[in-house]
Structures are given as structure tokens and as C-alpha cells.
PDB file of N, CA and C in Angstrom:
ATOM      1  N   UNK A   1       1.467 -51.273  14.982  1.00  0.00           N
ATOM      2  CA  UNK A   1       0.844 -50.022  15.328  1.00  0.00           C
ATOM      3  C   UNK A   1      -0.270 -50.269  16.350  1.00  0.00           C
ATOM      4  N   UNK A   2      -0.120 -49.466  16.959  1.00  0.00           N
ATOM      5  CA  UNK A   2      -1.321 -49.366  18.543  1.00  0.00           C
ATOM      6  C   UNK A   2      -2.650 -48.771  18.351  1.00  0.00           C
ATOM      7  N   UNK A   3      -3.349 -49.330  18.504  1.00  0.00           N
ATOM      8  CA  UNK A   3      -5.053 -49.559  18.176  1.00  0.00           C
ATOM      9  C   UNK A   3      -5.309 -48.189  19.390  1.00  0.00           C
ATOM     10  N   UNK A   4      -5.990 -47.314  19.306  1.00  0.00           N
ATOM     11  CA  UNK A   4      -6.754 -46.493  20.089  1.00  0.00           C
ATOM     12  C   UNK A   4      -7.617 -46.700  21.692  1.00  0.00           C
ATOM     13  N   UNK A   5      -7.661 -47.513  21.219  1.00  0.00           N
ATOM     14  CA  UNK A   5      -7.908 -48.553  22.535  1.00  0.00           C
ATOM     15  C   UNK A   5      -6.625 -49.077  23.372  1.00  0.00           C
ATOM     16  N   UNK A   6      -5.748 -49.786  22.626  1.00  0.00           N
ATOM     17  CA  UNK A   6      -4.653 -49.915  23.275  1.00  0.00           C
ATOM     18  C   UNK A   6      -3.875 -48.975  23.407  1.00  0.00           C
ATOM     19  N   UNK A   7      -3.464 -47.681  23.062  1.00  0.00           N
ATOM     20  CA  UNK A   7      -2.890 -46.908  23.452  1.00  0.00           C
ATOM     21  C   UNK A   7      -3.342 -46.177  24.803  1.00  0.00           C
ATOM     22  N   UNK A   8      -5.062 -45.932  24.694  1.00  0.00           N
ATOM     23  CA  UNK A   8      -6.014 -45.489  26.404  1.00  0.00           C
ATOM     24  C   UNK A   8      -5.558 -46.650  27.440  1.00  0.00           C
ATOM     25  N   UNK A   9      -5.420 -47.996  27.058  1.00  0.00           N
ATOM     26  CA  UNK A   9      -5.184 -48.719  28.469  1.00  0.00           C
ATOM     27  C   UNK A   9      -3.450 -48.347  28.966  1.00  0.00           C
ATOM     28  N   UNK A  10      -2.509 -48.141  27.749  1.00  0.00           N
ATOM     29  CA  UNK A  10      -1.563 -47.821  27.796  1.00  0.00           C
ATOM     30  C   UNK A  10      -1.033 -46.549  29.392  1.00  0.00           C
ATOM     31  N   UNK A  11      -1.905 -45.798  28.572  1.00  0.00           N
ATOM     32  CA  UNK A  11      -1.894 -44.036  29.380  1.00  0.00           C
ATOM     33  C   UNK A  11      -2.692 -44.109  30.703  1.00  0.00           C
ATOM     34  N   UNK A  12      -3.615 -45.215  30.814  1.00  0.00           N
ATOM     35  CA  UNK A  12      -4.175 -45.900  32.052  1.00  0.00           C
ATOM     36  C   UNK A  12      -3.427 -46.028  33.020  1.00  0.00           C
ATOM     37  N   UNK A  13      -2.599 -47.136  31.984  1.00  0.00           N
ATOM     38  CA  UNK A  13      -1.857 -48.293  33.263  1.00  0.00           C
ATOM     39  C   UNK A  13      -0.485 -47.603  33.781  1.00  0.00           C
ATOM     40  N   UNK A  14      -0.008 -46.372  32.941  1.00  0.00           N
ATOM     41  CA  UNK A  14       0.762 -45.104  33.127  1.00  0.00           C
ATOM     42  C   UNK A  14       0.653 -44.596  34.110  1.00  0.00           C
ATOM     43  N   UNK A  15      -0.810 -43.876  34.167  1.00  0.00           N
ATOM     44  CA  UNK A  15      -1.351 -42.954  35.460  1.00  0.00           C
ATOM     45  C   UNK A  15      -1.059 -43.588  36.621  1.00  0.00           C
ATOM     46  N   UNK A  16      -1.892 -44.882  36.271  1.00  0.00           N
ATOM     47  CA  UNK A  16      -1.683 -45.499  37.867  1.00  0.00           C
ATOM     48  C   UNK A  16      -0.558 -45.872  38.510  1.00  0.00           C
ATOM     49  N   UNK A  17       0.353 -46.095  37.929  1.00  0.00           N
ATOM     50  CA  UNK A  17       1.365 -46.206  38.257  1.00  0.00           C
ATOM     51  C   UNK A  17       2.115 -45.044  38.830  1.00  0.00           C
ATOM     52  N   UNK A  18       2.069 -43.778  38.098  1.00  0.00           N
ATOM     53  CA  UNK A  18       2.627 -42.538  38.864  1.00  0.00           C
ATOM     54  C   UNK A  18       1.557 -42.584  39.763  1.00  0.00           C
ATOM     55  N   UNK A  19       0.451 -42.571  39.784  1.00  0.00           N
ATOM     56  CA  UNK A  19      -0.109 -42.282  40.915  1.00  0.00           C
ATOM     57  C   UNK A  19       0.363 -43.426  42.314  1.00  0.00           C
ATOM     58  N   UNK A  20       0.389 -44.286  41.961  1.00  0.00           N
ATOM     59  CA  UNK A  20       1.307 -45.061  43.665  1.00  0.00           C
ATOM     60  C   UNK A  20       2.305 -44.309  43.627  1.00  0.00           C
ATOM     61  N   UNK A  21       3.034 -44.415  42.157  1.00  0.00           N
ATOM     62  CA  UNK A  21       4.464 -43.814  42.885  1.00  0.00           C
ATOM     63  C   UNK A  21       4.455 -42.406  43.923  1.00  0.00           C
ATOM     64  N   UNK A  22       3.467 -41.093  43.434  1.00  0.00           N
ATOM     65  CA  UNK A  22       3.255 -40.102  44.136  1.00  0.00           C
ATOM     66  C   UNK A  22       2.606 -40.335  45.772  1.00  0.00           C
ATOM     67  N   UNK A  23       1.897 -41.362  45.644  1.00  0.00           N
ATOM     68  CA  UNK A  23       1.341 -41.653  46.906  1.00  0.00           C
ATOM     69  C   UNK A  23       2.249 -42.261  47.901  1.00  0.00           C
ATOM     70  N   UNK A  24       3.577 -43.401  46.916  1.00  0.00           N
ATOM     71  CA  UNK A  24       4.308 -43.809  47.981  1.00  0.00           C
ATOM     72  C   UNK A  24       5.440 -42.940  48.398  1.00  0.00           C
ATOM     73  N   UNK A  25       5.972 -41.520  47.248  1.00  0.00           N
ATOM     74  CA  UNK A  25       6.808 -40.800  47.688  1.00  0.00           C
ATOM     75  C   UNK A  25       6.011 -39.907  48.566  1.00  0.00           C
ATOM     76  N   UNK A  26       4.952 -39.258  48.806  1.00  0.00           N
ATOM     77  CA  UNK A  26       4.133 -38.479  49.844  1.00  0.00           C
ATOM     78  C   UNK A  26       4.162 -39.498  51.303  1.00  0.00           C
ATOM     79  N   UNK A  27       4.111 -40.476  51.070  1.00  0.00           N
ATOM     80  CA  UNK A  27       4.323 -41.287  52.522  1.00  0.00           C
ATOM     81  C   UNK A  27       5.815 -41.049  52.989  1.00  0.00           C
ATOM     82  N   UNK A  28       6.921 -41.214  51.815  1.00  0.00           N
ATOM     83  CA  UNK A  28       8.079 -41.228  52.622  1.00  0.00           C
ATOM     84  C   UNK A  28       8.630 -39.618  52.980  1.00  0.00           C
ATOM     85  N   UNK A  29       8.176 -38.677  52.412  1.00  0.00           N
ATOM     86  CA  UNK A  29       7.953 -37.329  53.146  1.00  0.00           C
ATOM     87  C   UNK A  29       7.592 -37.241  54.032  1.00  0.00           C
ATOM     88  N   UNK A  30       6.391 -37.444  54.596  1.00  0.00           N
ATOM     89  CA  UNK A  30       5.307 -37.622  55.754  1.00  0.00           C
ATOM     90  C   UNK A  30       6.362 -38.196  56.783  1.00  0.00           C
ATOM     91  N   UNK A  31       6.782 -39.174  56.815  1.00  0.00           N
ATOM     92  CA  UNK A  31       7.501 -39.996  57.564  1.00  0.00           C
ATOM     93  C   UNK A  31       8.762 -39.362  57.878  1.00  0.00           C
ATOM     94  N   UNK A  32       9.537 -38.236  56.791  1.00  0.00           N
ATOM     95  CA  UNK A  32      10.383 -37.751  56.929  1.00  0.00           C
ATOM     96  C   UNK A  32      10.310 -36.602  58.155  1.00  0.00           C
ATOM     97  N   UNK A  33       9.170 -36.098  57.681  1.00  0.00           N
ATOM     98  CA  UNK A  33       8.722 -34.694  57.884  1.00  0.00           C
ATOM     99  C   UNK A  33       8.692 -35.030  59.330  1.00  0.00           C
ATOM    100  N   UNK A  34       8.118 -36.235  59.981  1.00  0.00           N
ATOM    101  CA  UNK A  34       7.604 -36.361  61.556  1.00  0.00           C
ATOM    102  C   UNK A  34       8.880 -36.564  62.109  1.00  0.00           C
ATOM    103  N   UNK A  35      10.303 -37.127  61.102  1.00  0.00           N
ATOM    104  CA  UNK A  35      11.438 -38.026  62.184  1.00  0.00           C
ATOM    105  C   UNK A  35      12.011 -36.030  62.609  1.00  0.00           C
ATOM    106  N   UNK A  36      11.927 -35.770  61.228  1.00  0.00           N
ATOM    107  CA  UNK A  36      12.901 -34.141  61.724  1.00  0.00           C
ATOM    108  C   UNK A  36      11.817 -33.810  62.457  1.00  0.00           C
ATOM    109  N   UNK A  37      11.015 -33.188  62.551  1.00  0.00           N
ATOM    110  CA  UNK A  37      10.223 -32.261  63.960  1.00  0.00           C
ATOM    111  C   UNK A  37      10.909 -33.311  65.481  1.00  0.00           C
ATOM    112  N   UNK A  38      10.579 -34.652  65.378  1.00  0.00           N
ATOM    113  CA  UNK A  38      11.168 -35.189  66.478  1.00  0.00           C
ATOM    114  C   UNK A  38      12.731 -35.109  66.849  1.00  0.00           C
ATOM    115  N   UNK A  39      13.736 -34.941  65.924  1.00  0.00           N
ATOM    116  CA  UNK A  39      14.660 -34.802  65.945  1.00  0.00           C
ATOM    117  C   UNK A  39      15.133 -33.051  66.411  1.00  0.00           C
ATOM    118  N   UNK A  40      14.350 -32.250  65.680  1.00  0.00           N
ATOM    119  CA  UNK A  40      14.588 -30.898  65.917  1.00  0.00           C
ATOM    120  C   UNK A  40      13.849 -30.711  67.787  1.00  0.00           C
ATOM    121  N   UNK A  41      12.513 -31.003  67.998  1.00  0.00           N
ATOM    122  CA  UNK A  41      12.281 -31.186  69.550  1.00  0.00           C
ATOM    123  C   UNK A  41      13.473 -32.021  70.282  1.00  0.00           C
ATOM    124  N   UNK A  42      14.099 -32.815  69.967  1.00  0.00           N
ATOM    125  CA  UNK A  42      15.280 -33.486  70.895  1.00  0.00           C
ATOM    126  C   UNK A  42      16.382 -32.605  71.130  1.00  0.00           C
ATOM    127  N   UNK A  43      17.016 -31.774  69.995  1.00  0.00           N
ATOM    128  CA  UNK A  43      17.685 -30.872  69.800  1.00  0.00           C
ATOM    129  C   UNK A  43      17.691 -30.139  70.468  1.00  0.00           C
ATOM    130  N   UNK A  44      16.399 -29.409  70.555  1.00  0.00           N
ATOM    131  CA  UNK A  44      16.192 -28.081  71.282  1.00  0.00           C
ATOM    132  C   UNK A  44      15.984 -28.301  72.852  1.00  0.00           C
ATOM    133  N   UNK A  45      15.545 -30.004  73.480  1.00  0.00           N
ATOM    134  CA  UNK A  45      16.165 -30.129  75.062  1.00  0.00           C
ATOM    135  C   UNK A  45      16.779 -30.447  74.921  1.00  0.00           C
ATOM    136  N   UNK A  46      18.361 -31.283  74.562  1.00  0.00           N
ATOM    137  CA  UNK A  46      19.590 -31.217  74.547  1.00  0.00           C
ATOM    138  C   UNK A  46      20.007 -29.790  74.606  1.00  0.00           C
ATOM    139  N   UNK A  47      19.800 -28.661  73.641  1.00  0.00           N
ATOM    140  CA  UNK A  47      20.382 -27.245  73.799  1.00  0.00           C
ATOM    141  C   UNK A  47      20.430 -26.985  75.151  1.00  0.00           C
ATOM    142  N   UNK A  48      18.804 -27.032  75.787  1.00  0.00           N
ATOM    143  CA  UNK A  48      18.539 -26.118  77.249  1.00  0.00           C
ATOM    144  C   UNK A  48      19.304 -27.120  78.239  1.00  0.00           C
ATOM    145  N   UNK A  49      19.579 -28.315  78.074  1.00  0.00           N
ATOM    146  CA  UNK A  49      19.979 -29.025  78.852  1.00  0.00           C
ATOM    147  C   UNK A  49      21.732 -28.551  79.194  1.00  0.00           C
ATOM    148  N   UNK A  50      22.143 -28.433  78.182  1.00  0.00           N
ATOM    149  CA  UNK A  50      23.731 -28.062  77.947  1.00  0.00           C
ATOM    150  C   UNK A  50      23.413 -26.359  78.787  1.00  0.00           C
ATOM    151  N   UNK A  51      22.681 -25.829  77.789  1.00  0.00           N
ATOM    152  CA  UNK A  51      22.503 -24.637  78.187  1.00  0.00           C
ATOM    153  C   UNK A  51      22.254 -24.457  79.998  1.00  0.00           C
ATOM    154  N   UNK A  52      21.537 -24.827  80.796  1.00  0.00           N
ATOM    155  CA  UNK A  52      21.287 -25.108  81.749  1.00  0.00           C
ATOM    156  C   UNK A  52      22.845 -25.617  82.688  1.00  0.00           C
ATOM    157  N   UNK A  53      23.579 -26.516  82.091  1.00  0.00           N
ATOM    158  CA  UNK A  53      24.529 -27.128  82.884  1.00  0.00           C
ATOM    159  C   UNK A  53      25.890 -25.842  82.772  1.00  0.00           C
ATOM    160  N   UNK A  54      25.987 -25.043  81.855  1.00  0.00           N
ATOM    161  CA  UNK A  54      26.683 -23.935  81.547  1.00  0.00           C
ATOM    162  C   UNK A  54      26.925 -23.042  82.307  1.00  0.00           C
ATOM    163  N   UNK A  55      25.079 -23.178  82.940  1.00  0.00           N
ATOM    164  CA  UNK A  55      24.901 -21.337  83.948  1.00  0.00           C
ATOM    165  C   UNK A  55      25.428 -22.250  85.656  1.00  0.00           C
ATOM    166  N   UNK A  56      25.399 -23.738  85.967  1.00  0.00           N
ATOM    167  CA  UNK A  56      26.078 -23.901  86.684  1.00  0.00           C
ATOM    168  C   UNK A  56      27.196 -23.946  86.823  1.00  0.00           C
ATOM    169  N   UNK A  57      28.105 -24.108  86.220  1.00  0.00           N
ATOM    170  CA  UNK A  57      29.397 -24.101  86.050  1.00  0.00           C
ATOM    171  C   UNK A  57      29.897 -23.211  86.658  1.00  0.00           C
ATOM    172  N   UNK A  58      30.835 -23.103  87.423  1.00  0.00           N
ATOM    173  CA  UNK A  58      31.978 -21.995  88.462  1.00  0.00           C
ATOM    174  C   UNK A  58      32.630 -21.577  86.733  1.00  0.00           C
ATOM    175  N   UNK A  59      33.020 -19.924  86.519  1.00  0.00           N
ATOM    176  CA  UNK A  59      33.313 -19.291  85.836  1.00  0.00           C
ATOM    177  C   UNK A  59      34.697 -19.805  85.739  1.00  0.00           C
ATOM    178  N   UNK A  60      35.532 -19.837  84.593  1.00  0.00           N
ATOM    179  CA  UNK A  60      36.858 -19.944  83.882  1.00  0.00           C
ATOM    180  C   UNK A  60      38.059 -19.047  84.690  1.00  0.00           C
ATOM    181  N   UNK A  61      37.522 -18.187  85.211  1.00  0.00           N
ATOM    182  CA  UNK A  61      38.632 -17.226  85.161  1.00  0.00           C
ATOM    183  C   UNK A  61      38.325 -16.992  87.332  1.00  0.00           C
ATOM    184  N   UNK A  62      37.485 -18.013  87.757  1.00  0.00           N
ATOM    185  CA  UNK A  62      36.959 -17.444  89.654  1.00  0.00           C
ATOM    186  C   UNK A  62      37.923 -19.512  89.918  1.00  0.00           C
ATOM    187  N   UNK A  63      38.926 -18.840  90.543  1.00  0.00           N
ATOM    188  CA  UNK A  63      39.258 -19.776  91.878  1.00  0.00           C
ATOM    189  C   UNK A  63      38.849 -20.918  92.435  1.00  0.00           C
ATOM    190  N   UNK A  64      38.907 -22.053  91.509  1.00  0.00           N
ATOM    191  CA  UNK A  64      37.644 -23.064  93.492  1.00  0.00           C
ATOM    192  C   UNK A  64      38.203 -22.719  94.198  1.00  0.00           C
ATOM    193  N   UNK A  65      37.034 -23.114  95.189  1.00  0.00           N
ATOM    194  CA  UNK A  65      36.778 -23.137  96.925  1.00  0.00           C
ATOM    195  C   UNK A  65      38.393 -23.671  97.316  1.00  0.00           C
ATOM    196  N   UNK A  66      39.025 -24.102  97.210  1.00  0.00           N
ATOM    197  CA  UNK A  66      40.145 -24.993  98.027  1.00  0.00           C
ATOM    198  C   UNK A  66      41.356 -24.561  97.777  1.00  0.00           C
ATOM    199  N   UNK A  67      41.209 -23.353  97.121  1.00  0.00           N
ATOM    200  CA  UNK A  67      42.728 -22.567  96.784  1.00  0.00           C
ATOM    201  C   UNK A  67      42.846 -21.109  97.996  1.00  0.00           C
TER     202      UNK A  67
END
């Protein structure tokens, strides 16, 4: 049976432990959180980029020049 004392270092050595764990899962969020914003900004100039090469394009249905 666990002495009162040893049960407080118990619930101690508990805390601290969730507490890294919360601190090291809040880092790998953080880290998450920055790759998607960078990933979603790449996205969105790839879009305008495509988007952009689209409005040059000679239309589907107009002739080239050499016919």
C-alpha cells in the first residue's frame, strides 16, 4: 500500500509528464500549422499561375494562324 507521500510524488511525476507530452504535441501542431499556410500560399500561386497561362491560350473552338 502507497504511503501519502508516495502517492503525491506519484501524481507529480504524472503531471509532468503530460505536461511535455502537451508541450511536445503543441510543437508538432505549430509546425504543422506553418507547413499548411506554406503549402496553401504555394497553392494559391500555382492556381494564378495556371490561371494566368489559361487566359493566354488561343480558344478551343478559333483556328490557328496557319489554317
Amino acid at each position: 500500500m502507497s504511503t501519502p507521500d508516495q502517492r503525491i510524488d506519484e501524481l507529480e511525476m504524472r503531471i509532468a509528464h503530460q505536461e511535455k507530452t502537451i508541450s511536445d504535441l503543441n510543437d508538432v501542431i505549430t509546425a504543422q500549422w506553418k507547413r499548411i499556410e506554406r503549402l496553401e500560399r504555394q497553392l494559391q500561386r500555382l492556381d494564378e499561375e495556371v490561371q494566368s497561362l489559361d487566359s493566354r491560350e488561343a480558344p478551343a473552338n478559333q483556328k490557328p494562324p496557319h489554317y
